[in-house]
Protein backbone atom coordinates (compact mmCIF):
# COMPACT_ATOMS: atom_id res chain seq x y z
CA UNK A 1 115.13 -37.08 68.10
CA UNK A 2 118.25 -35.78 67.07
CA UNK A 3 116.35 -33.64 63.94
CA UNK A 4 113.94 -32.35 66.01
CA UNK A 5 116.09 -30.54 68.68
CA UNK A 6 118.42 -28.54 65.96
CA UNK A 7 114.60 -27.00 65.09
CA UNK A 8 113.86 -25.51 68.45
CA UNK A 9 116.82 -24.96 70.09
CA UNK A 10 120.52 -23.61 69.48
CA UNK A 11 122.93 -21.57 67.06
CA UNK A 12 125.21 -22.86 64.23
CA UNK A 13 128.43 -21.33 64.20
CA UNK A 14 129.74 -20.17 60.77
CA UNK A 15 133.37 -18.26 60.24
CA UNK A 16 133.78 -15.77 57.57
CA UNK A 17 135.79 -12.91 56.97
CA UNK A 18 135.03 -9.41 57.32
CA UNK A 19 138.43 -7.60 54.89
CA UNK A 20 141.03 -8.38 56.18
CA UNK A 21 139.59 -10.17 59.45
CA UNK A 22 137.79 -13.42 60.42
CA UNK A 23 135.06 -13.37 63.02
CA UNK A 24 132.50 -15.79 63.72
CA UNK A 25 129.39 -15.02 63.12
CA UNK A 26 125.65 -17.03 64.55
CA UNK A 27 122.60 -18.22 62.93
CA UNK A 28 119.82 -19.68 64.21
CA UNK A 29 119.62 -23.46 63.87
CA UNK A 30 115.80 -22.80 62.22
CA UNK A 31 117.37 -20.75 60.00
CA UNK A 32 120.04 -22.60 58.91
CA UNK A 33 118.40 -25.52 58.49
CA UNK A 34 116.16 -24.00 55.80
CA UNK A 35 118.97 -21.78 53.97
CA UNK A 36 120.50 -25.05 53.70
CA UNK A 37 117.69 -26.70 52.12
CA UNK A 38 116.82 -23.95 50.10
CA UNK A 39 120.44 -24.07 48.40
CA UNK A 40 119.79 -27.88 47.61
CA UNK A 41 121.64 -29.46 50.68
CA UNK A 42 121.01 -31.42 53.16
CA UNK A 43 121.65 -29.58 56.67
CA UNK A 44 123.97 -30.96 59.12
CA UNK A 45 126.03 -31.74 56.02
CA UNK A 46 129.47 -30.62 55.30
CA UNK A 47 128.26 -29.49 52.07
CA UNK A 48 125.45 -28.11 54.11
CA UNK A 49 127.52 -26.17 56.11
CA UNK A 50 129.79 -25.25 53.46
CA UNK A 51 127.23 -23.68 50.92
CA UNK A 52 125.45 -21.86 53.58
CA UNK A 53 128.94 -20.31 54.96
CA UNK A 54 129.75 -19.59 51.34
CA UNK A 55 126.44 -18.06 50.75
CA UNK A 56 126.70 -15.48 54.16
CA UNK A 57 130.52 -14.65 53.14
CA UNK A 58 128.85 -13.97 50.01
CA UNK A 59 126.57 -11.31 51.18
CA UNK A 60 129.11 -9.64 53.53
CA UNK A 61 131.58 -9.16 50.39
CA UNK A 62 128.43 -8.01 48.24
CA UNK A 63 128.20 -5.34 50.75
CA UNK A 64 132.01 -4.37 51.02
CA UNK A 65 131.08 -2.96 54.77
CA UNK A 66 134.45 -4.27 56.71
CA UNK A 67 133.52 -2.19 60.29
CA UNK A 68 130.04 -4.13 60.36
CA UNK A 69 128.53 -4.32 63.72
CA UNK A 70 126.41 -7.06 64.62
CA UNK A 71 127.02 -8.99 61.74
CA UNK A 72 125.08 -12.27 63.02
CA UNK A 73 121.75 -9.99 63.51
CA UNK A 74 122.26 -8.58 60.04
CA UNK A 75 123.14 -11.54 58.26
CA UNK A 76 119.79 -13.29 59.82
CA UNK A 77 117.83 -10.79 58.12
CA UNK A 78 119.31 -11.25 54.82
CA UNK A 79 118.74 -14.86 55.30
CA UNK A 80 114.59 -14.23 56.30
CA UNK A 81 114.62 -12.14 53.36
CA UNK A 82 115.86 -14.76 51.33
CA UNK A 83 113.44 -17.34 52.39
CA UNK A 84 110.91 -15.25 52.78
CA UNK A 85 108.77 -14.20 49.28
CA UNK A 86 108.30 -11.13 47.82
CA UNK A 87 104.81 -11.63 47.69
CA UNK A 88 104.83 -11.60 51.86
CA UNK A 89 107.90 -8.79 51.80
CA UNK A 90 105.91 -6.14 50.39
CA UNK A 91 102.91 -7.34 53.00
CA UNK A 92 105.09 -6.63 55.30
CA UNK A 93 106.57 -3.40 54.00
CA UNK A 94 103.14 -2.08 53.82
CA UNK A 95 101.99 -2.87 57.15
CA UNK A 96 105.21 -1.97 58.64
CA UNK A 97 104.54 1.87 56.58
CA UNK A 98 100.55 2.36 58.16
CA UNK A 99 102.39 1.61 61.59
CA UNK A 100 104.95 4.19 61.28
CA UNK A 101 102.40 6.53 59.96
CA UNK A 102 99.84 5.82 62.41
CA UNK A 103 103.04 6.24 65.44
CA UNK A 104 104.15 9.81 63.53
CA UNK A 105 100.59 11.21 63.68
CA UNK A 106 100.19 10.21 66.79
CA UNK A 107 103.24 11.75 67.96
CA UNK A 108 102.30 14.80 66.38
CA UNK A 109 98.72 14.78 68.32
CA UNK A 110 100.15 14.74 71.26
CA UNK A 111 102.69 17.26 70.47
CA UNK A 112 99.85 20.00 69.22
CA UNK A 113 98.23 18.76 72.69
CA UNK A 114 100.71 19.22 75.09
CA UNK A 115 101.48 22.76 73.19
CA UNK A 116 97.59 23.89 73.45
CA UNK A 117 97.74 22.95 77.25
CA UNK A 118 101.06 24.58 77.65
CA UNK A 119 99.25 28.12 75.95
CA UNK A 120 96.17 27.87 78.15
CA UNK A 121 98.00 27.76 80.81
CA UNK A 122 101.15 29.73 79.60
């Protein structure tokens, strides 16, 4: 019971440094679970714990950015993009590039609309 409630529910609590500073940062329990895995320990280890909190202080120092805001959102999307492929990363980039240019022409449609209507009636 115990292994299937850290799936669905929760936050681990991890605390790393930011320069000269310590904060505590969250990540989901899903996603801690499998960063733990994937770095060959069990989860709800010590060692778990440890190499996953080693491997997030890791990728705040690789990015030198002491000020960070919203550290625990940004630090769960280097973890998806860790565990996710490549393979379904550039899917994703794709898709997420025919949406923005399907938004910007649409945008731009309604903005030669609204400035026809606006010299009809100008």
């Amino acid at each position: 019971m115990h292994a299937i409630r850290i799936l669905y529910r929760g936050n681990q609590r991890y605390h790393v440094s930011l320069g000269p500073k310590r904060t505590t940062v969250s990540l989901d329990n899903f996603l801690s679970v499998l960063l733990s895995l994937k770095l060959g320990h069990a989860p709800e280890t010590p060692q778990g714990q440890r190499a996953v909190r080693n491997w997030l202080q890791a990728r705040l120092d690789g990015h030198g950015d002491h000020n960070r805001v919203q550290t625990s959102q940004w630090l769960s999307e280097e973890v998806i993009h860790a565990l996710v492929s490549e393979e379904l990363q550039e899917l994703y980039g794709q898709w997420f590039d025919e949406m923005y240019d399907r938004d910007r022409a649409a945008r731009q449609t309604a903005s030669e609309t609204a400035l026809a209507a606006t010299t009809k009636t100008g």
